[in-house]
N, C-alpha and C. Protein backbone atom coordinates (compact mmCIF):
# COMPACT_ATOMS: atom_id res chain seq x y z
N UNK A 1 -27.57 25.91 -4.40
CA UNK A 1 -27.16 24.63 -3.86
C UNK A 1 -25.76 24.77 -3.26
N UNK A 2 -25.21 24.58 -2.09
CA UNK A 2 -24.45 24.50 -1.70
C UNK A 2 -23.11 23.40 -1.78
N UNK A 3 -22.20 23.67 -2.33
CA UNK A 3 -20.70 23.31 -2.62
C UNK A 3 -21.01 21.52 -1.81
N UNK A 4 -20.60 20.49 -2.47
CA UNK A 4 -19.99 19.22 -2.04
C UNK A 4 -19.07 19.46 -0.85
N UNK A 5 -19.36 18.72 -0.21
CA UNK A 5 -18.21 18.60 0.67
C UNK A 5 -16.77 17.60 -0.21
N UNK A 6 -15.61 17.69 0.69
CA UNK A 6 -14.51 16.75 -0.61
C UNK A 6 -14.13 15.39 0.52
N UNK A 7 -14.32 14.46 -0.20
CA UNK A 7 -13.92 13.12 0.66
C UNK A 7 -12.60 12.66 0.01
N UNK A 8 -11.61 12.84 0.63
CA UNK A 8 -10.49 12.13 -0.28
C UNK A 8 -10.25 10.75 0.17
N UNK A 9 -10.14 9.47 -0.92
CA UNK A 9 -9.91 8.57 -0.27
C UNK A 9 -8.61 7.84 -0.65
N UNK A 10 -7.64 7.69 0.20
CA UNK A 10 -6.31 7.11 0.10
C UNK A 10 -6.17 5.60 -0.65
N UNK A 11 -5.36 5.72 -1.79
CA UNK A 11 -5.50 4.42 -2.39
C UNK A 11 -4.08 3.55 -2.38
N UNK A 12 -3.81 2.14 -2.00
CA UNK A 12 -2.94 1.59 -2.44
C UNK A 12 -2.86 0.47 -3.27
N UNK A 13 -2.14 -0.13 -3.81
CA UNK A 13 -2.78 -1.28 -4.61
C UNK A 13 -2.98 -2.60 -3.81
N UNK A 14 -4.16 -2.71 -2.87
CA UNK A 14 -3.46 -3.95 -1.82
C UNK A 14 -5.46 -4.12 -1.54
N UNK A 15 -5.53 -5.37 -1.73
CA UNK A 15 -7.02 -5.90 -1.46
C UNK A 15 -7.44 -5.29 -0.71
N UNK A 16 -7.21 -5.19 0.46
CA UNK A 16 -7.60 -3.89 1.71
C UNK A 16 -7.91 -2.83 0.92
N UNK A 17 -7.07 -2.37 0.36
CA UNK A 17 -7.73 -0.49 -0.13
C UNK A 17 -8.48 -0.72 -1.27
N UNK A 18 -8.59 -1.84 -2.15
CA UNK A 18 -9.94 -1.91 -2.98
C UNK A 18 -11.10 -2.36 -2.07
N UNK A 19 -11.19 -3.04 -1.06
CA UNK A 19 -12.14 -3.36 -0.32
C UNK A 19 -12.81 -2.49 0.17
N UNK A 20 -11.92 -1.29 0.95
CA UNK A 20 -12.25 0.04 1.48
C UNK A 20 -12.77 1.10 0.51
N UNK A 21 -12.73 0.47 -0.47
CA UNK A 21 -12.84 1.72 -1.67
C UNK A 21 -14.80 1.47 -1.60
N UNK A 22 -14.45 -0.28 -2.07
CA UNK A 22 -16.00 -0.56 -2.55
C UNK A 22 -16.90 -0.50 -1.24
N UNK A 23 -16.36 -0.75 0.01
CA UNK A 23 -17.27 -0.32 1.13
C UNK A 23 -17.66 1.20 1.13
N UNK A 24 -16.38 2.14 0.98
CA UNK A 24 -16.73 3.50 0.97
C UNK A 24 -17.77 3.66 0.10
N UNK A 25 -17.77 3.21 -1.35
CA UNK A 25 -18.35 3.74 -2.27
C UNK A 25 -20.40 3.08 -2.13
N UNK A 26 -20.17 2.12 -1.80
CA UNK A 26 -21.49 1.46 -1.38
C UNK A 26 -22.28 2.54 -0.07
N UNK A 27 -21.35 2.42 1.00
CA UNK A 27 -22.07 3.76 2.32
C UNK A 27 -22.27 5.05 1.66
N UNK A 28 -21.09 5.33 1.17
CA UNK A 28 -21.20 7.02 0.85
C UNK A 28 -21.84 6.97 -0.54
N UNK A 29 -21.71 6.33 -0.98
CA UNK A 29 -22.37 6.68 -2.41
C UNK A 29 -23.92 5.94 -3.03
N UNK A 30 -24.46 5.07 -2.11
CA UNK A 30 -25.65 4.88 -2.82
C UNK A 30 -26.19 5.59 -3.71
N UNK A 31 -26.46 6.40 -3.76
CA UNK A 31 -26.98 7.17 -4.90
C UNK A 31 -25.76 8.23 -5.75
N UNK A 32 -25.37 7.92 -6.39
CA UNK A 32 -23.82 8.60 -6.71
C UNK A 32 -24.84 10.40 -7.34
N UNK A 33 -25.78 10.40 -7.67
CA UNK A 33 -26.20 11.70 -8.21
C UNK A 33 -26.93 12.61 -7.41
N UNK A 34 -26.84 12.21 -5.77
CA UNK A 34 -27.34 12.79 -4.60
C UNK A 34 -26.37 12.80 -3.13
N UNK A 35 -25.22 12.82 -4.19
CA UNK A 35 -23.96 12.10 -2.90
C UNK A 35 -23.47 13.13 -2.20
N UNK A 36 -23.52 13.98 -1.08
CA UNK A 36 -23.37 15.03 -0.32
C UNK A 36 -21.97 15.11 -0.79
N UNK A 37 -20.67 14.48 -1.01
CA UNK A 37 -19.06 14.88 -1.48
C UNK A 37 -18.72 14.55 -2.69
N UNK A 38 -17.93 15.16 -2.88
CA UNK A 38 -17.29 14.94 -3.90
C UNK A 38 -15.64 13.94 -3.61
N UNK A 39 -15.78 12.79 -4.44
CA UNK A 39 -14.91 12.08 -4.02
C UNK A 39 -13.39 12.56 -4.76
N UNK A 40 -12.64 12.14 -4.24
CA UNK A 40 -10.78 12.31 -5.00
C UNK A 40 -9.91 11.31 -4.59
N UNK A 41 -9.82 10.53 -5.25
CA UNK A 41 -8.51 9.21 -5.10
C UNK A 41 -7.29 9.39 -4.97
N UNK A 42 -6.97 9.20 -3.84
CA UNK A 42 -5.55 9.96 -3.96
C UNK A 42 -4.30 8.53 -3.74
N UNK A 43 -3.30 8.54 -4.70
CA UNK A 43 -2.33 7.18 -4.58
C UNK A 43 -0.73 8.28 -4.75
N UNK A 44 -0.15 7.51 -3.70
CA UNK A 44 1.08 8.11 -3.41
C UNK A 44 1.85 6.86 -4.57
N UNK A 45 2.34 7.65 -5.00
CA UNK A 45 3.48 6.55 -5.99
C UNK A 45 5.18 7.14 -5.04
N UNK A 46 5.75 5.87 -4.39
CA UNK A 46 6.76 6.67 -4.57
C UNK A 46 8.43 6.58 -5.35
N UNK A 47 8.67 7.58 -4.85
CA UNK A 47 10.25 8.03 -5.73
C UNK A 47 11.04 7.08 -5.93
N UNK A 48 11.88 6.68 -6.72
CA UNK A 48 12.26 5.24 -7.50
C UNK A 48 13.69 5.07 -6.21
N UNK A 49 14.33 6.51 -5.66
CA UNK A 49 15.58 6.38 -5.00
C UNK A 49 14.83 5.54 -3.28
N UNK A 50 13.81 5.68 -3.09
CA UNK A 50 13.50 4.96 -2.08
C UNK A 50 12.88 3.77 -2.30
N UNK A 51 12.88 2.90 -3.81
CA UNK A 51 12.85 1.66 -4.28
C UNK A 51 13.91 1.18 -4.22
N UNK A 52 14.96 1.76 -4.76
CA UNK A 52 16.49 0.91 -5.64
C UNK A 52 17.36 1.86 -4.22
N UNK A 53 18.63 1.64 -3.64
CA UNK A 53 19.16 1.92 -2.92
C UNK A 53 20.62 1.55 -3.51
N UNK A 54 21.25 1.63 -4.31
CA UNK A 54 22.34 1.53 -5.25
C UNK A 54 23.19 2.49 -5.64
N UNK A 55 23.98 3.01 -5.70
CA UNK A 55 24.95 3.56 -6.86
C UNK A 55 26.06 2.97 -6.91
N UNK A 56 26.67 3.75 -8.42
CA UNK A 56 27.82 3.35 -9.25
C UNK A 56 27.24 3.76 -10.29
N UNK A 57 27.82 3.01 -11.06
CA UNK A 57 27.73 3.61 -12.90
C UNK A 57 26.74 2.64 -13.36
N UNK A 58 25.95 3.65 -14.34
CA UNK A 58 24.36 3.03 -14.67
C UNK A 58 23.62 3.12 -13.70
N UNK A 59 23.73 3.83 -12.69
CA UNK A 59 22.59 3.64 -11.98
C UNK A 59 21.43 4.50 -12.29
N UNK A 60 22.18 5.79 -12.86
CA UNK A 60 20.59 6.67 -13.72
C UNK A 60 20.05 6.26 -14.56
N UNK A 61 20.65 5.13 -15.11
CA UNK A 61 19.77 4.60 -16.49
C UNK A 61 18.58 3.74 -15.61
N UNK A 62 18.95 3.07 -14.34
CA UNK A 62 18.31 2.04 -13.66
C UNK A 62 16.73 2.77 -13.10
N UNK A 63 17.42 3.97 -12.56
CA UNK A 63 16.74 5.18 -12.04
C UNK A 63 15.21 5.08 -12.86
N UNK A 64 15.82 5.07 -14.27
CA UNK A 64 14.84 5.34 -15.24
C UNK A 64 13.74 4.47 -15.56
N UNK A 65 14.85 3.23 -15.57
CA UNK A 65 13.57 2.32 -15.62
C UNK A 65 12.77 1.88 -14.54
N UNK A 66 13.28 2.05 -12.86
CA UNK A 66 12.11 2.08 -12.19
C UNK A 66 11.04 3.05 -12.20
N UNK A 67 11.68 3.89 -12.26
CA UNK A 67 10.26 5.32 -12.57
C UNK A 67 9.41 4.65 -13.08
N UNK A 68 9.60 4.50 -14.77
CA UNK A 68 8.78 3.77 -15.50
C UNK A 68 8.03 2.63 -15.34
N UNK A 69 8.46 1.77 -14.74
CA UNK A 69 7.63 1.14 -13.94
C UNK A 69 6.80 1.62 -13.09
N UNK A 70 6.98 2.32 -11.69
CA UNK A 70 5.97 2.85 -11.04
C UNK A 70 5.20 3.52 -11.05
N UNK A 71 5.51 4.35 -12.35
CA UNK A 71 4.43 5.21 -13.06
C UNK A 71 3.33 3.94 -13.44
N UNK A 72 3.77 3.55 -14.44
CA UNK A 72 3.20 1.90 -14.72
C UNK A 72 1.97 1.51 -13.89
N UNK A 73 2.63 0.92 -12.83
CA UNK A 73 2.07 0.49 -11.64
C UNK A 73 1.11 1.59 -10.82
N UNK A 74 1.15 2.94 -10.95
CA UNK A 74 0.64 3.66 -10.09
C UNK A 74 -0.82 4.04 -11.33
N UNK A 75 -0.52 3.84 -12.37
CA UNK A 75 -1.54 4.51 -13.45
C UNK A 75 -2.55 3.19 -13.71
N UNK A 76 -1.93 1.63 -13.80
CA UNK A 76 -2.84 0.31 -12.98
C UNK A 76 -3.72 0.94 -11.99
N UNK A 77 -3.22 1.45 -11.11
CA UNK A 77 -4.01 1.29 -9.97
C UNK A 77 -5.15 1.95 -9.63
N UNK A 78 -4.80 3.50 -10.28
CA UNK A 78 -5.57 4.28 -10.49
C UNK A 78 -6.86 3.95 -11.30
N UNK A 79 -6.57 3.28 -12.65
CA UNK A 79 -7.34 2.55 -13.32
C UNK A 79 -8.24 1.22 -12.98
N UNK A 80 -7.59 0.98 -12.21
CA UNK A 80 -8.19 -0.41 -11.63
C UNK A 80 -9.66 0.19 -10.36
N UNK A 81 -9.00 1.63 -9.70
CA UNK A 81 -10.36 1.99 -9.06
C UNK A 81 -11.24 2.92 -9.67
N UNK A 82 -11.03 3.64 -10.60
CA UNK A 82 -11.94 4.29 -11.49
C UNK A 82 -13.08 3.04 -12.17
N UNK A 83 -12.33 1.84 -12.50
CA UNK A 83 -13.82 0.73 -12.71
C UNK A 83 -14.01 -0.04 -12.03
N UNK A 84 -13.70 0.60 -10.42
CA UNK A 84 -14.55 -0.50 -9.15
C UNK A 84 -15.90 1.00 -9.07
N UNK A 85 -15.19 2.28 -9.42
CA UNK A 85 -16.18 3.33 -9.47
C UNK A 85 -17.52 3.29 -10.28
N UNK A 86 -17.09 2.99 -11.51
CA UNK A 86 -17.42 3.10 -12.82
C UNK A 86 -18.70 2.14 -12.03
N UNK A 87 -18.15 0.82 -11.71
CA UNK A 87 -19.51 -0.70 -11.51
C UNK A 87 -20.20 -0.14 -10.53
N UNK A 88 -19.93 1.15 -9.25
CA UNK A 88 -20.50 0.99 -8.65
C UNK A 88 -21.69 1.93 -9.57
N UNK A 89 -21.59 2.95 -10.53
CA UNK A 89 -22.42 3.93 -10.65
C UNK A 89 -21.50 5.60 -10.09
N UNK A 90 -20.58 5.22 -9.73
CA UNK A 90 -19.69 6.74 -9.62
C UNK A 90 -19.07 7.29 -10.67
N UNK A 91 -19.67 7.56 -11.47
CA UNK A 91 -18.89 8.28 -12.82
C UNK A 91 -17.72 9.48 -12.68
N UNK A 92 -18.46 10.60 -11.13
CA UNK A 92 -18.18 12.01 -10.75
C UNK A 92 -16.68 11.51 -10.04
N UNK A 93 -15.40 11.45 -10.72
CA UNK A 93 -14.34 11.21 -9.49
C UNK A 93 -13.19 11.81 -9.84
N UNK A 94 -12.28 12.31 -9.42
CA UNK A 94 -11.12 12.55 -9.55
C UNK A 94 -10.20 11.79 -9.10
N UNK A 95 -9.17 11.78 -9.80
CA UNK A 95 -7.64 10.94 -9.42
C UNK A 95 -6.69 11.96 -9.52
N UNK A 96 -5.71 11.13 -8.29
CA UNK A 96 -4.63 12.08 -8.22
C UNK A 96 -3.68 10.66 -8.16
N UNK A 97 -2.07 10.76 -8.93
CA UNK A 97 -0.88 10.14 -8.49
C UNK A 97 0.17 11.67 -7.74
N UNK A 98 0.67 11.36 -7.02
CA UNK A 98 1.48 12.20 -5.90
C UNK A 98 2.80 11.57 -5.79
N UNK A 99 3.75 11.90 -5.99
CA UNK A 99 4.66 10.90 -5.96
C UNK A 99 5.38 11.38 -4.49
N UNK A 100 5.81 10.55 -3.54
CA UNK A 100 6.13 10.99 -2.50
C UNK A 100 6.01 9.75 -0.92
N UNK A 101 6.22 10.01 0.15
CA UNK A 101 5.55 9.31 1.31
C UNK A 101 4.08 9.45 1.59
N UNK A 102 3.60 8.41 2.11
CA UNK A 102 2.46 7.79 1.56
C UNK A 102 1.60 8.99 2.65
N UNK A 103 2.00 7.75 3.63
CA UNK A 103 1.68 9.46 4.69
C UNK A 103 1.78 11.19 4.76
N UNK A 104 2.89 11.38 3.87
CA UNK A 104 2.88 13.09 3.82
C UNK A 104 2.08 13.72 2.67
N UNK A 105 1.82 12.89 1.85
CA UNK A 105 1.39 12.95 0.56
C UNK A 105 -0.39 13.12 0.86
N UNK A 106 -1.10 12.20 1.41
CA UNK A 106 -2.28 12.40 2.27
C UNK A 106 -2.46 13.04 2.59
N UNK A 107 -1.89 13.26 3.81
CA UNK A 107 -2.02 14.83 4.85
C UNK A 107 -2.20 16.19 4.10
N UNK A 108 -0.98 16.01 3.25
CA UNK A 108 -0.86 17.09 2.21
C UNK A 108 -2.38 17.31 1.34
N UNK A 109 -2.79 16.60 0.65
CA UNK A 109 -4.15 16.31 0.13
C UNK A 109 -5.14 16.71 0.95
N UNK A 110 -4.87 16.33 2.11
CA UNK A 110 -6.71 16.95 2.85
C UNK A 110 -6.21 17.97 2.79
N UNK A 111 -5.45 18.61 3.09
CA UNK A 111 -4.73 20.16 2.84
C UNK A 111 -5.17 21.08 2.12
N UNK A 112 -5.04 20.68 0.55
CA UNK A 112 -4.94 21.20 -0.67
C UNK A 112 -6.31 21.17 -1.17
N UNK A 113 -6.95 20.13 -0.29
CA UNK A 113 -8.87 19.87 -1.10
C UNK A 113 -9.49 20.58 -0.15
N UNK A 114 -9.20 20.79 1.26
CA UNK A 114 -9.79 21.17 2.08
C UNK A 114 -10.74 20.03 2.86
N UNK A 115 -10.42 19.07 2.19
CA UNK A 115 -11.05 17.79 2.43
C UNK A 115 -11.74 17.82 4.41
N UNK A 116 -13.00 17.24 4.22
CA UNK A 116 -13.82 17.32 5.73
C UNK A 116 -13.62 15.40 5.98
N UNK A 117 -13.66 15.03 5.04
CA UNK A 117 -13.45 13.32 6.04
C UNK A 117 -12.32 12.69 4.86
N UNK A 118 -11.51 11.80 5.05
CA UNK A 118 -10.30 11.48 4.47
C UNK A 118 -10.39 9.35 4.90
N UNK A 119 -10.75 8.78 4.44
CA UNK A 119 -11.10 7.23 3.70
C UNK A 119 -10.18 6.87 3.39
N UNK A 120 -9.77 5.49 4.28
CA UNK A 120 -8.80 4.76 3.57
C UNK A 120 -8.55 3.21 4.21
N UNK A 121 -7.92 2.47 3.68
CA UNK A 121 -8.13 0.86 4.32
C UNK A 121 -7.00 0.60 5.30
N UNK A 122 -7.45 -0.39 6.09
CA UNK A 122 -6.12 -0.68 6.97
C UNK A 122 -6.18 -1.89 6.48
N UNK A 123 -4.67 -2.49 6.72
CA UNK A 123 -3.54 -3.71 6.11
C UNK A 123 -3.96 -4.29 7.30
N UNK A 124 -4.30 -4.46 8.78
CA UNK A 124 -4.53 -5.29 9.14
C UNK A 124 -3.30 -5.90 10.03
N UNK A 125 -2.87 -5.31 10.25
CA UNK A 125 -0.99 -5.76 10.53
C UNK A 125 -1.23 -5.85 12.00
N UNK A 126 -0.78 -6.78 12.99
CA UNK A 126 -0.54 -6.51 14.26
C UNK A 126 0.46 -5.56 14.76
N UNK A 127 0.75 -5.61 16.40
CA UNK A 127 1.58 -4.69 16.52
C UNK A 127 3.07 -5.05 16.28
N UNK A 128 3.59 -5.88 16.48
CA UNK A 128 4.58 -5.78 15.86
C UNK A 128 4.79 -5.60 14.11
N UNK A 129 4.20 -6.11 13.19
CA UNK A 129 4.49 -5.03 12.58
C UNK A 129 4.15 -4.10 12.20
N UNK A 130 3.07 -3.22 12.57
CA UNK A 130 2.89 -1.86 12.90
C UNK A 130 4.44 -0.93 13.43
N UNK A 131 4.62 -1.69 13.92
CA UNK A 131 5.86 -1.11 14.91
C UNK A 131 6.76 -0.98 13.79
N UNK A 132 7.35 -2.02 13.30
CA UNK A 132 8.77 -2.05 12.41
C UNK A 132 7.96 -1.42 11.44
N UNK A 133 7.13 -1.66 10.51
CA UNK A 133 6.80 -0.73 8.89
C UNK A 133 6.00 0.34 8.97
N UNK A 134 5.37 0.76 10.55
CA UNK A 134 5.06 1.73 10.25
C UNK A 134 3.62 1.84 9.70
N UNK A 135 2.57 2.46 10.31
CA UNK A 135 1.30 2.09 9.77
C UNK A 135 0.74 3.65 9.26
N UNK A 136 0.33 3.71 7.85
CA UNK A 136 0.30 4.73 7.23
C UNK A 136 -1.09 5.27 7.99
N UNK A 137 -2.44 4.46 7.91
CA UNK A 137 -3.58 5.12 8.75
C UNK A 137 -3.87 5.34 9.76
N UNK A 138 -2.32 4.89 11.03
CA UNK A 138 -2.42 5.65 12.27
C UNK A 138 -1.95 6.95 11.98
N UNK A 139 -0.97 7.18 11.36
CA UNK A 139 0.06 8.56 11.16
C UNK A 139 -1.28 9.36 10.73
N UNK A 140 -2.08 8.99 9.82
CA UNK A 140 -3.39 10.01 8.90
C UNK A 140 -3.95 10.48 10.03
N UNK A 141 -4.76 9.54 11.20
CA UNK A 141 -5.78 9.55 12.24
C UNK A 141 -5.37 10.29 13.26
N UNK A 142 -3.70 10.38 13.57
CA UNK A 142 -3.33 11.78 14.28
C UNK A 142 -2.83 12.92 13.30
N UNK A 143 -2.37 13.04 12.41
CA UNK A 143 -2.21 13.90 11.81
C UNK A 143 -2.74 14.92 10.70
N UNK A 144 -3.71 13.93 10.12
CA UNK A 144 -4.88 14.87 8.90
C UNK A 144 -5.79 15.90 9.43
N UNK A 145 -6.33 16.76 9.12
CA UNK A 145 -6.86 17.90 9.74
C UNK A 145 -7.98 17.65 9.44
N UNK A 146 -8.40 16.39 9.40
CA UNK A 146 -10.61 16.26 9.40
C UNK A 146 -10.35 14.53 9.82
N UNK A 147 -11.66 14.99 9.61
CA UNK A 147 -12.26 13.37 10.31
C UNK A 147 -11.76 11.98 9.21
N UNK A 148 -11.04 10.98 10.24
CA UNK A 148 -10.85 9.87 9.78
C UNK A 148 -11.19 8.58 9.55
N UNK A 149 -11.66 7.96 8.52
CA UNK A 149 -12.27 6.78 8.68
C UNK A 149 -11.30 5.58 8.30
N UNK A 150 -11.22 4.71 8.94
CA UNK A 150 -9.88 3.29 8.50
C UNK A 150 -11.47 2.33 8.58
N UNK A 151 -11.09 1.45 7.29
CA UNK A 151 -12.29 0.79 6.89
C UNK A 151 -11.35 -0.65 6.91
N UNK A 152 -11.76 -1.54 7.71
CA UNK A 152 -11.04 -2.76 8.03
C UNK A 152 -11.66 -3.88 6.91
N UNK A 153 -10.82 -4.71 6.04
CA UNK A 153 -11.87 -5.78 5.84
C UNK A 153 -12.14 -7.23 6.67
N UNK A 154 -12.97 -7.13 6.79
CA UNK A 154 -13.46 -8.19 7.38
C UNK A 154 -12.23 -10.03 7.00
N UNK A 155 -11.83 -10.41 8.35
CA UNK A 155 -11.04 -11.69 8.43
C UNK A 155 -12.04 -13.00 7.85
N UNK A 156 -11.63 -13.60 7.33
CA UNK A 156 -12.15 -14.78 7.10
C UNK A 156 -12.63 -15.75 8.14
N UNK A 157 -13.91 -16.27 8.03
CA UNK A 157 -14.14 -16.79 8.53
C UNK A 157 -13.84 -18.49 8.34
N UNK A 158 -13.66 -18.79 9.58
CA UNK A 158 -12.75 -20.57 9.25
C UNK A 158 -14.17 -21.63 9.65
């Protein structure tokens, strides 16, 4: 039998990327025990000095407790899609926390898995702010070395 292919799919904690998760996991995974890849969650946590922007005295103690928090927050999140996995019937998954830019951290990942398609949600942002913050799944869609999928969720209907 020939090797899984590796799907890595980019996670953030933001309705969009659980949405994208459970769409991914519904297309690609109907049958989770006949699923041509092997999936890997990948969540960039990042570094507490590009949270807090401060010094003086105490600021390593401060240091500390944001870490701890975002560890916190990044091990939530992780957890929170292992049982959108779990409901769908995906038992087979790996998680990764990466601590780093969200975008280099990805790239890096299809890298390291060898990953052939790379999954992840778009925020939905117009262009202006695309422009000012920067949109992590355009940077992936020119820069990851396999095929990209941005899984939109669907706008409300009025």
């Amino acid at each position: 039998m020939a090797a899984k292919q590796v799907m890595i799919f980019a996670l953030d904690d933001s309705d969009h990327s659980y949405y994208a998760l459970g769409w991914t996991l519904d297309h690609f995974f109907p049958n989770p025990s006949n699923s041509y890849f092997k999936l890997i969650i990948v969540h960039a946590r990042p570094n507490p000095t590009s949270v807090v922007s401060i010094a003086g005295p105490g600021t390593s103690d401060m240091f500390k407790l944001v870490e701890t928090d975002l560890k916190k927050a990044a091990q939530k999140t992780i957890d929170k899609s292992k049982e959108l996995c779990k409901s769908k019937g995906v038992s087979n998954v790996a998680c990764e926390i990466i601590e780093g830019d969200a975008r280099n951290v990805i790239c890096e990942a299809v890298e390291k898995h060898h990953a052939s398609i790379l999954a992840m949600g778009s925020h939905g942002y117009g262009a202006f702010k695309r422009a000012v913050l920067g949109s992590v799944s355009d940077y992936c869609s020119h820069h990851a070395h396999c095929s990209v999928m941005i899984v939109k969720k669907p706008k409300p209907k009025n």
